[in-house]
Protein backbone atom coordinates (compact mmCIF):
# COMPACT_ATOMS: atom_id res chain seq x y z
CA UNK A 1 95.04 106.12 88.91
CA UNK A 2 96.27 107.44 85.45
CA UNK A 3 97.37 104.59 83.13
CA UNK A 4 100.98 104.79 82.08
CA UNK A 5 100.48 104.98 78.20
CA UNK A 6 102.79 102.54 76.00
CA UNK A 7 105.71 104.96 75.20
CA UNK A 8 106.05 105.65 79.60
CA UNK A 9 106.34 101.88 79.39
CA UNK A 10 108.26 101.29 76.77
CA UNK A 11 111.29 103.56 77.17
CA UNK A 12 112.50 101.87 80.32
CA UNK A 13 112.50 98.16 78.64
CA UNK A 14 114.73 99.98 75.58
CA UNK A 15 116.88 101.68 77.98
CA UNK A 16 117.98 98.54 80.02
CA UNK A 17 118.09 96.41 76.97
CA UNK A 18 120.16 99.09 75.50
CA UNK A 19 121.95 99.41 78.39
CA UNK A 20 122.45 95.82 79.34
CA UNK A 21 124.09 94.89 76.12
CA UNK A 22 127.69 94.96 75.90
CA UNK A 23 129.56 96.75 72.88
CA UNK A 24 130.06 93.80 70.90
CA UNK A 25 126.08 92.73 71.39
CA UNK A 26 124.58 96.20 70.51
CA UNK A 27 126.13 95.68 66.93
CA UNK A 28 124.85 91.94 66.53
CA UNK A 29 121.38 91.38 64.99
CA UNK A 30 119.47 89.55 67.92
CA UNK A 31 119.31 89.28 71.61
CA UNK A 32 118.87 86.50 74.08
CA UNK A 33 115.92 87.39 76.94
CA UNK A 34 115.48 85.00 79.84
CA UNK A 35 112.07 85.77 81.29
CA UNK A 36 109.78 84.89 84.30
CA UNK A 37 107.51 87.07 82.79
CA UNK A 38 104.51 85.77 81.16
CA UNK A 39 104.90 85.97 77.15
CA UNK A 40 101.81 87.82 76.48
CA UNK A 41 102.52 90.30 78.80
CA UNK A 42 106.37 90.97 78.00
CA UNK A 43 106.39 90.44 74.30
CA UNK A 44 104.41 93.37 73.11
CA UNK A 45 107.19 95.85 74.54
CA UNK A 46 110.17 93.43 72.88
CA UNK A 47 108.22 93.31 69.19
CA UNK A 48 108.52 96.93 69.36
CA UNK A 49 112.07 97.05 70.54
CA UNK A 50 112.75 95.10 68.03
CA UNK A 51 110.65 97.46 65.34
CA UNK A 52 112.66 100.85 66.63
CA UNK A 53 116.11 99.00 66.69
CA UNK A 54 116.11 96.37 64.18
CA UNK A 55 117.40 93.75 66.62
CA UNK A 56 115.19 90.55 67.21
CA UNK A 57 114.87 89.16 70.69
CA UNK A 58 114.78 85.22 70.97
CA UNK A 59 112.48 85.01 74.16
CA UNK A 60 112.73 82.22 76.67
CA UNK A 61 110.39 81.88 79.49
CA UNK A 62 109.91 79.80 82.27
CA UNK A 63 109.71 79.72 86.31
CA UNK A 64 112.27 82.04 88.18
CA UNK A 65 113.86 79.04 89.93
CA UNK A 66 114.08 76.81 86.69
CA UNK A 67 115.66 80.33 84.63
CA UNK A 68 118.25 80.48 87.61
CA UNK A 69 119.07 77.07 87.42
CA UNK A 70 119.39 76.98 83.96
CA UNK A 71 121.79 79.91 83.97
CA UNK A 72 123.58 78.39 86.64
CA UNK A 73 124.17 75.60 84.86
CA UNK A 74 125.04 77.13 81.07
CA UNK A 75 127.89 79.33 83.10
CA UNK A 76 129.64 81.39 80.86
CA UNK A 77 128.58 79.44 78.00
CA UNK A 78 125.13 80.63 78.37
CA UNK A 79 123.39 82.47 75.27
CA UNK A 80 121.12 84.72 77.70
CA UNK A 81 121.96 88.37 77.65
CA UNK A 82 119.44 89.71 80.13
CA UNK A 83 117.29 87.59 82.76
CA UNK A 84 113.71 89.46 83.77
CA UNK A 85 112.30 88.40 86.58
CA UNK A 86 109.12 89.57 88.69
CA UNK A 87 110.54 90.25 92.18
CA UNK A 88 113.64 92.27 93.65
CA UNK A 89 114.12 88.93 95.15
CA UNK A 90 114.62 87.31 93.03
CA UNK A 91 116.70 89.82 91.22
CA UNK A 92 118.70 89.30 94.74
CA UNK A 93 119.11 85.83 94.36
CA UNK A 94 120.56 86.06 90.59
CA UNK A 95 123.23 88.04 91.95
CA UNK A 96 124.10 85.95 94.68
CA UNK A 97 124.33 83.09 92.42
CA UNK A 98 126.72 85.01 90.10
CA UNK A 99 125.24 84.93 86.92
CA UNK A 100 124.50 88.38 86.27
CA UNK A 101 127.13 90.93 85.74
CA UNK A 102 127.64 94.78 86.44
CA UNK A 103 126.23 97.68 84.02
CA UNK A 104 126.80 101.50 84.29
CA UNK A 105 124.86 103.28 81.83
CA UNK A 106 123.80 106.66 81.62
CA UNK A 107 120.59 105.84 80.24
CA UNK A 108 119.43 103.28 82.98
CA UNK A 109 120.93 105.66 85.39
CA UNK A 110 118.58 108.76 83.91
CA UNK A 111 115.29 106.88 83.68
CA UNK A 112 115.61 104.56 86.24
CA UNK A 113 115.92 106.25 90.18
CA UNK A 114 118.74 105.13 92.35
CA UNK A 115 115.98 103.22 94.94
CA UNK A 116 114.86 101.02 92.22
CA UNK A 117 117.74 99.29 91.26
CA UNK A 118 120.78 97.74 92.42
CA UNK A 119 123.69 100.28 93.53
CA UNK A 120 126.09 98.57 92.20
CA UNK A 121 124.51 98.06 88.64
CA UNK A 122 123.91 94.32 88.98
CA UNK A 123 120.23 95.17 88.31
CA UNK A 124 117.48 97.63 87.42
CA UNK A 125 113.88 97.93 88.43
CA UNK A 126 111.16 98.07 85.74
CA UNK A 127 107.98 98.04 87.11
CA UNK A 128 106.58 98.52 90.48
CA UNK A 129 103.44 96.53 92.79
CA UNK A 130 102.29 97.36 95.93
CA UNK A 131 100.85 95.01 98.32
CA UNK A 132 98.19 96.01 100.64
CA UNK A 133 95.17 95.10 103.03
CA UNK A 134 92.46 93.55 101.01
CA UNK A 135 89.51 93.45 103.21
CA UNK A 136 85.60 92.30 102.94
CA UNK A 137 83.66 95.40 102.67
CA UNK A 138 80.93 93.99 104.76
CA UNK A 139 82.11 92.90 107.42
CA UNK A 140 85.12 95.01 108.09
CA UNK A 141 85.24 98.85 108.42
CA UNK A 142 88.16 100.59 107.06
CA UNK A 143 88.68 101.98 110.25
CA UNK A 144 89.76 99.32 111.88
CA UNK A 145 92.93 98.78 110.04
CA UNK A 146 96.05 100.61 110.22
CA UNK A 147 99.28 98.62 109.64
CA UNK A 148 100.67 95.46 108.90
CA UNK A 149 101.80 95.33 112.12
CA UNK A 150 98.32 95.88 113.58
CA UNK A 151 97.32 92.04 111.89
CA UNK A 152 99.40 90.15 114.58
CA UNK A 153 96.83 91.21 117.29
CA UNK A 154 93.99 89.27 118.72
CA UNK A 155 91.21 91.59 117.27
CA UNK A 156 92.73 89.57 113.88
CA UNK A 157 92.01 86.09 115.27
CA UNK A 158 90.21 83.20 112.47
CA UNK A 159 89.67 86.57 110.29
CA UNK A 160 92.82 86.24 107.95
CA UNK A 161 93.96 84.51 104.65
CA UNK A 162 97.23 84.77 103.27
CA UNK A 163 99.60 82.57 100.46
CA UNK A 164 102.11 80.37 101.82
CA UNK A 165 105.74 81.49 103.15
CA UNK A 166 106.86 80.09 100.11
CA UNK A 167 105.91 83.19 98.28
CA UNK A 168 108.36 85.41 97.25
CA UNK A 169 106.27 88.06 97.87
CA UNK A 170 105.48 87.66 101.65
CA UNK A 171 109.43 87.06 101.81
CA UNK A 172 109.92 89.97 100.35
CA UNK A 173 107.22 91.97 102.92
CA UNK A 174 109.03 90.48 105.62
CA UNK A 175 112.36 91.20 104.48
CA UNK A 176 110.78 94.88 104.20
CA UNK A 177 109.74 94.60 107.73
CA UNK A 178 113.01 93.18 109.13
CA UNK A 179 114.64 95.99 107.32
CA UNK A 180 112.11 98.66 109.34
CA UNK A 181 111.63 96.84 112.50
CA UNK A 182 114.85 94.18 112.74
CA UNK A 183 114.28 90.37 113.04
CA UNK A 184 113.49 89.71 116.78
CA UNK A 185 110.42 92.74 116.10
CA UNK A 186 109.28 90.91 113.19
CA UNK A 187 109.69 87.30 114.52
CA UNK A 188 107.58 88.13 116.89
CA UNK A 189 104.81 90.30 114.31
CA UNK A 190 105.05 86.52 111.61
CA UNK A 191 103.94 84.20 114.93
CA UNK A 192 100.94 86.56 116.06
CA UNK A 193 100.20 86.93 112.13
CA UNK A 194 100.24 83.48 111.88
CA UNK A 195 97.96 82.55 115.14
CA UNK A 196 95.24 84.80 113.34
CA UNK A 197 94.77 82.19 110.11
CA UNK A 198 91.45 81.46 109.66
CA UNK A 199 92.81 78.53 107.87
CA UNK A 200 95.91 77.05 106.63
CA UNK A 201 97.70 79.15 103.76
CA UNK A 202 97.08 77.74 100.62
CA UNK A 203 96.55 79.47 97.09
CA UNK A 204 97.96 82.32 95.16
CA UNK A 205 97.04 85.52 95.63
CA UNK A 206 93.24 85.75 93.89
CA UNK A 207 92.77 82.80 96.11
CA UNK A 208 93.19 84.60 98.59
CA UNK A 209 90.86 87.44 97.50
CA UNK A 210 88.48 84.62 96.53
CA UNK A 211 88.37 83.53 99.70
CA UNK A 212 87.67 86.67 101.57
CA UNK A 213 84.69 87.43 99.62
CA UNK A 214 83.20 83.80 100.22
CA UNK A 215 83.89 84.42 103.73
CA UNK A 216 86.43 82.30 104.66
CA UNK A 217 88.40 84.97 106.53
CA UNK A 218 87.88 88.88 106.62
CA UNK A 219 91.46 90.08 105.42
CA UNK A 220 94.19 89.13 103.18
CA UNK A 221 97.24 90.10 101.68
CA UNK A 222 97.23 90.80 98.06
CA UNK A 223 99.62 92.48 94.98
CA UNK A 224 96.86 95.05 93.54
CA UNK A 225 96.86 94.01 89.99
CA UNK A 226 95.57 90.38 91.07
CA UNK A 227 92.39 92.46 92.10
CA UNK A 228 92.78 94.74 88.96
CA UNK A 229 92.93 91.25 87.12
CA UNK A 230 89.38 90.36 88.67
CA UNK A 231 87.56 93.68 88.13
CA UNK A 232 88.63 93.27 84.39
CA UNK A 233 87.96 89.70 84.39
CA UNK A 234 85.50 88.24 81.43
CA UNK A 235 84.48 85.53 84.55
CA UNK A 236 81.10 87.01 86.00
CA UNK A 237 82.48 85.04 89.24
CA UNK A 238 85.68 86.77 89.66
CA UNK A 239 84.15 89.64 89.00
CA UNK A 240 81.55 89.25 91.52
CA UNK A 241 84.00 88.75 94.13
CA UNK A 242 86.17 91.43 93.07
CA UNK A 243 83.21 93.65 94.34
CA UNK A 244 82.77 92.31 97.58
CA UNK A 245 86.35 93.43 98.74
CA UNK A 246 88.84 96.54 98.72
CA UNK A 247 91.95 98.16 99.32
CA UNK A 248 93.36 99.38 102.56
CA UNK A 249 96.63 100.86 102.53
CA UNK A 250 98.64 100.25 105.62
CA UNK A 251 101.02 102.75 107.01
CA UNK A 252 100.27 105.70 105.29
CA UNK A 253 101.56 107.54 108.89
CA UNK A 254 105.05 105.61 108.95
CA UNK A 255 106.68 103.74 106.69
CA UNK A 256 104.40 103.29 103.95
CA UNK A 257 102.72 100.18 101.67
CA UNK A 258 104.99 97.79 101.10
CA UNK A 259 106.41 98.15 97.33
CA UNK A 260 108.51 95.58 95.43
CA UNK A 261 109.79 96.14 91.82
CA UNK A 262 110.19 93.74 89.49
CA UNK A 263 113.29 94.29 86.89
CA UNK A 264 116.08 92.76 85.20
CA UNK A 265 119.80 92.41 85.15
């Protein structure tokens, strides 16, 4: 897979920062970020916002829930001016709270497609992550997977790992699946799912991965860049086990790998 180089992922972040400031904010000399992204990985792209526009951006980071909360509770006295966050969920749930507001901008609108943000211009899509089948390569044959909904059946049983229903991202998955299937289709797909664990759900995601190449299950669910993370890891370990799995993509016939997009408003 090519690798986006930094202007590809640049111009997005200073079109919605662009776009996301109001009149009166694009002529002051700083900007308030709330982000649940991790500093090291989000402040590169706002140092050089800050180089082509002159405006400095005061960063603020923390958990999603905590950032919410906090918003919640500044109202309109808060100093934020944009809220990034790592998951349309999320995104979702800011809006439903009511602390973010409505942008039309011609710029957002040009770079950013209409499926990857919100149609009513509550918020925009930065970034995308798939999350696939990761499965041990020696003990499981590509061949025998096919979809997510193919996990719910007995061939599955003791053989899978996942993170707990807590995660935003397996909300999100099923949320993707209700939307595809309905909820009585999927109700039904999360209880076989959940009679194949080959132990209780525990771990983020490269716990999971972890955890399939020890040999604790045979399949897992897993955002790609948590594997990307391992093959580029400095630990020999996590490297190791990086090589003892791979990626399956389910549904390349129907609907597709599920995709989330995390984004800001």
């Amino acid at each position: 897979m090519p690798k986006l180089s930094k202007p590809h992922v640049l111009l997005p972040v200073l079109c919605l920062l662009a776009g996301l400031l109001t009149s009166p904010l694009l002529a002051a000399e700083e900007v308030n970020v709330y982000s649940a992204r991790k500093e090291d990985l989000i402040k590169p792209l706002l140092d050089d916002f800050s180089k082509q526009t002159g405006i400095s951006v005061n960063l603020v980071t923390g958990k999603e829930e905590a950032l919410l909360q906090r918003l919640q509770s500044e109202g309109a006295n808060t100093p934020a001016d944009v809220l990034l966050t790592s998951d349309a969920g999320r995104l979702a749930a800011a809006r439903q709270a009511g602390v973010l507001q409505a942008v039309q901008s011609a710029a957002l609108a040009k770079h950013i497609p209409a499926a990857y943000r919100d149609p009513e211009g509550y918020w925009y899509g930065l970034s995308v992550r798939a999350r696939p089948i990761i499965y041990a390569k020696d003990r499981v044959k590509s061949a025998q997977l096919s979809t997510y909904e193919d996990l719910a059946v007995p061939q599955w049983r003791d053989k899978i790992c996942v993170r707990s229903s807590d995660s935003i991202y397996n909300q999100s998955l099923v949320a993707g699946m209700i939307a595809h299937h309905g909820e009585a289709k999927t109700e039904a797909w999360a209880k076989g799912l959940v009679a194949n664990f080959a132990r209780p759900p525990k771990g983020g995601d490269r716990d999971q991965i972890k955890a399939v190449a020890a040999g604790e299950c045979d399949v897992t669910l897993a955002n790609t860049y948590y594997l990307g993370g391992m093959v580029n890891s400095p630990d020999p370990a996590e490297q190791a086990a990086a090589a003892k799995v791979a990626v399956f993509w389910p549904d390349a016939k129907t609907t597709g790998v599920h995709v989330n997009v995390s984004g800001a408003g």
